[in-house]
C-alpha atoms as a PDB file:
ATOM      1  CA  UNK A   1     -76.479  40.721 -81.200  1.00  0.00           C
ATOM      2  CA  UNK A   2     -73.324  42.220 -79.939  1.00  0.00           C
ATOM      3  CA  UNK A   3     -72.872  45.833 -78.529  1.00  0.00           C
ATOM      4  CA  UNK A   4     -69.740  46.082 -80.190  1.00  0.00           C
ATOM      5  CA  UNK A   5     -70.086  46.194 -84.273  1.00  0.00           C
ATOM      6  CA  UNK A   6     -68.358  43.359 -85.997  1.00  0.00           C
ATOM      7  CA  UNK A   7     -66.829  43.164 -88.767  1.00  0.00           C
ATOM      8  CA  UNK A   8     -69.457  42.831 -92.281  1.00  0.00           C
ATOM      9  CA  UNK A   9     -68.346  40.175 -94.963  1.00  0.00           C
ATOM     10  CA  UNK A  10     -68.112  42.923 -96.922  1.00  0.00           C
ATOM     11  CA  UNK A  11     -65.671  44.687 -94.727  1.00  0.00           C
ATOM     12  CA  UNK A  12     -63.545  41.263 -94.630  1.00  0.00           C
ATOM     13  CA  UNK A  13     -60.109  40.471 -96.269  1.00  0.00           C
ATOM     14  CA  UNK A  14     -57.964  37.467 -96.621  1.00  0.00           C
ATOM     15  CA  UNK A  15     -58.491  34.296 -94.459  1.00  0.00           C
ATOM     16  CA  UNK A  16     -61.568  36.432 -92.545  1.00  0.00           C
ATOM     17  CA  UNK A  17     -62.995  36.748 -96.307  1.00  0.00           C
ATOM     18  CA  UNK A  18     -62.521  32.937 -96.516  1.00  0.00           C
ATOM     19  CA  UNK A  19     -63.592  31.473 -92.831  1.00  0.00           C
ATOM     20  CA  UNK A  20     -66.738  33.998 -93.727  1.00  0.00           C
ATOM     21  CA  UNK A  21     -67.395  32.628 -97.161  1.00  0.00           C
ATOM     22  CA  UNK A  22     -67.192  29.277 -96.066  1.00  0.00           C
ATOM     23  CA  UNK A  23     -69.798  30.074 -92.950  1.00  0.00           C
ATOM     24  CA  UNK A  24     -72.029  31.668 -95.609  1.00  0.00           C
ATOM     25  CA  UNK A  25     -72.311  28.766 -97.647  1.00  0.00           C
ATOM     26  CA  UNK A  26     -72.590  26.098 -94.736  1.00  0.00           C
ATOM     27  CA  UNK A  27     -75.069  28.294 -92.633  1.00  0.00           C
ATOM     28  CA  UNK A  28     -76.649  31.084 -94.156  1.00  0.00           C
ATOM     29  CA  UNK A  29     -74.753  33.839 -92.462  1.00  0.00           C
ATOM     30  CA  UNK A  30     -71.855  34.753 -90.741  1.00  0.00           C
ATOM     31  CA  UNK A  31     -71.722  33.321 -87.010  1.00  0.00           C
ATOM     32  CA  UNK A  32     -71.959  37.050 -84.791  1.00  0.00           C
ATOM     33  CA  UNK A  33     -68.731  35.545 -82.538  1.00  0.00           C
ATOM     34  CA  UNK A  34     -66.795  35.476 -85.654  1.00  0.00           C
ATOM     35  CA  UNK A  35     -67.241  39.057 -86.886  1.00  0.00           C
ATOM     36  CA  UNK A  36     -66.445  40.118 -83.373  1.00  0.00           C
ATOM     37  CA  UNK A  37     -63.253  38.196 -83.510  1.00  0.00           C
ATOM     38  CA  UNK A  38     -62.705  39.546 -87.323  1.00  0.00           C
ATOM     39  CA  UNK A  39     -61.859  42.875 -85.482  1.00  0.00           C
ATOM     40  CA  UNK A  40     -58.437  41.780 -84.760  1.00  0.00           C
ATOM     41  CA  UNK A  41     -57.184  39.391 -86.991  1.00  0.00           C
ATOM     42  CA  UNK A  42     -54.335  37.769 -84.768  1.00  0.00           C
ATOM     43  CA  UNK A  43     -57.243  36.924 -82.466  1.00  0.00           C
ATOM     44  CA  UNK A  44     -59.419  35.805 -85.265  1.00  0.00           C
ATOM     45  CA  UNK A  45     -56.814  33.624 -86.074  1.00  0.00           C
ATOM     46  CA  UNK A  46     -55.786  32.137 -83.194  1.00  0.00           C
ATOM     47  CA  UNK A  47     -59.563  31.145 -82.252  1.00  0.00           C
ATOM     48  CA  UNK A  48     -59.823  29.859 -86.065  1.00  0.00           C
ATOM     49  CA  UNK A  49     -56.539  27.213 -84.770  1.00  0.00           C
ATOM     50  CA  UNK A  50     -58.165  26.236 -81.764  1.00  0.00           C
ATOM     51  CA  UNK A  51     -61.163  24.425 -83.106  1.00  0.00           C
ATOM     52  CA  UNK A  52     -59.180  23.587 -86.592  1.00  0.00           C
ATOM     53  CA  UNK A  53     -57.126  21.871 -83.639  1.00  0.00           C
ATOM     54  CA  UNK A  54     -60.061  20.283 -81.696  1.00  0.00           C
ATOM     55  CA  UNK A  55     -61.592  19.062 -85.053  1.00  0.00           C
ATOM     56  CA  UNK A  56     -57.994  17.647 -86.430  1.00  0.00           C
ATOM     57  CA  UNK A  57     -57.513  15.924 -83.094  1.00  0.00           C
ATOM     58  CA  UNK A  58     -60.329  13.932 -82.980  1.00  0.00           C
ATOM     59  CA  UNK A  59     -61.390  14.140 -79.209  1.00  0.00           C
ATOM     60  CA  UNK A  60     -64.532  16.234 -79.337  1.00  0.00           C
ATOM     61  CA  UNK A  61     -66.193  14.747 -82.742  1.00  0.00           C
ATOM     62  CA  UNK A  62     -69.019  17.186 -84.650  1.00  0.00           C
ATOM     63  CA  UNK A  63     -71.874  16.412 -83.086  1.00  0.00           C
ATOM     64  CA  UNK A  64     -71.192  16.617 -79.627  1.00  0.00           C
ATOM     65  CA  UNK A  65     -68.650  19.556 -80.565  1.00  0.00           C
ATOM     66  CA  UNK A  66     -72.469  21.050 -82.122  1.00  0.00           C
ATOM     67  CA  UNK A  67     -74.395  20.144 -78.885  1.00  0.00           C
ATOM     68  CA  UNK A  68     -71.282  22.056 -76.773  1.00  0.00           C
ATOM     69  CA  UNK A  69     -71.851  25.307 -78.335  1.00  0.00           C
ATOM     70  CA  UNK A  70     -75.590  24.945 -77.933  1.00  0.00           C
ATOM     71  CA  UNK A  71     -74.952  24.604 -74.348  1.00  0.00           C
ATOM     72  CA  UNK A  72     -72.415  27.360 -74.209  1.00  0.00           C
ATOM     73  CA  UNK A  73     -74.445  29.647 -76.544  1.00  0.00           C
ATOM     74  CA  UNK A  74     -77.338  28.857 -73.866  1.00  0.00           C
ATOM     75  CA  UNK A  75     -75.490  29.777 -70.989  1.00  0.00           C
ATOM     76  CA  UNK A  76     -74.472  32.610 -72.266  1.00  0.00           C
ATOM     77  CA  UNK A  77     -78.242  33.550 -73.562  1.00  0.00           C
ATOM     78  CA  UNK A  78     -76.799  33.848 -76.829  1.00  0.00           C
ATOM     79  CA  UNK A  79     -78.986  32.794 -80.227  1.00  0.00           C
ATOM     80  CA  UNK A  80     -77.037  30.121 -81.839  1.00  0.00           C
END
């Protein structure tokens, strides 16, 4: 959990509404990272192009991309 209050799905408009939707349906719930990020939206964005970016390029491919954040989430004793 964050000490800094994200942004809710409710709360969330536009492409945040839709990157949240779309994390609702594929995990359950909105990833805590991203509702931090939702509080400013050109930031929100420009994470949201990075890994678009990493997936479209094909060097880092799901799975290991999945065991990275594990790792990073780890690290950074962070639930994942």
């Amino acid at each position: 959990m964050t000490r800094i209050p994200g942004v809710t799905p409710e709360q969330a408009e536009g492409f945040v509404r839709e990157v949240f939707e779309k994390q609702l349906a594929q995990f359950g719930e909105v990833l805590e990272n991203h509702k931090l990020y939702a509080r400013r939206p050109s930031i929100f964005k420009a994470v949201r192009g990075m890994w678009g970016a990493l997936d479209k390029s094909g060097l880092i491919d799901a799975p290991l991309q999945t065991l990275i954040n594990i790792r990073v989430a780890s690290i950074n004793e962070c639930p994942f």
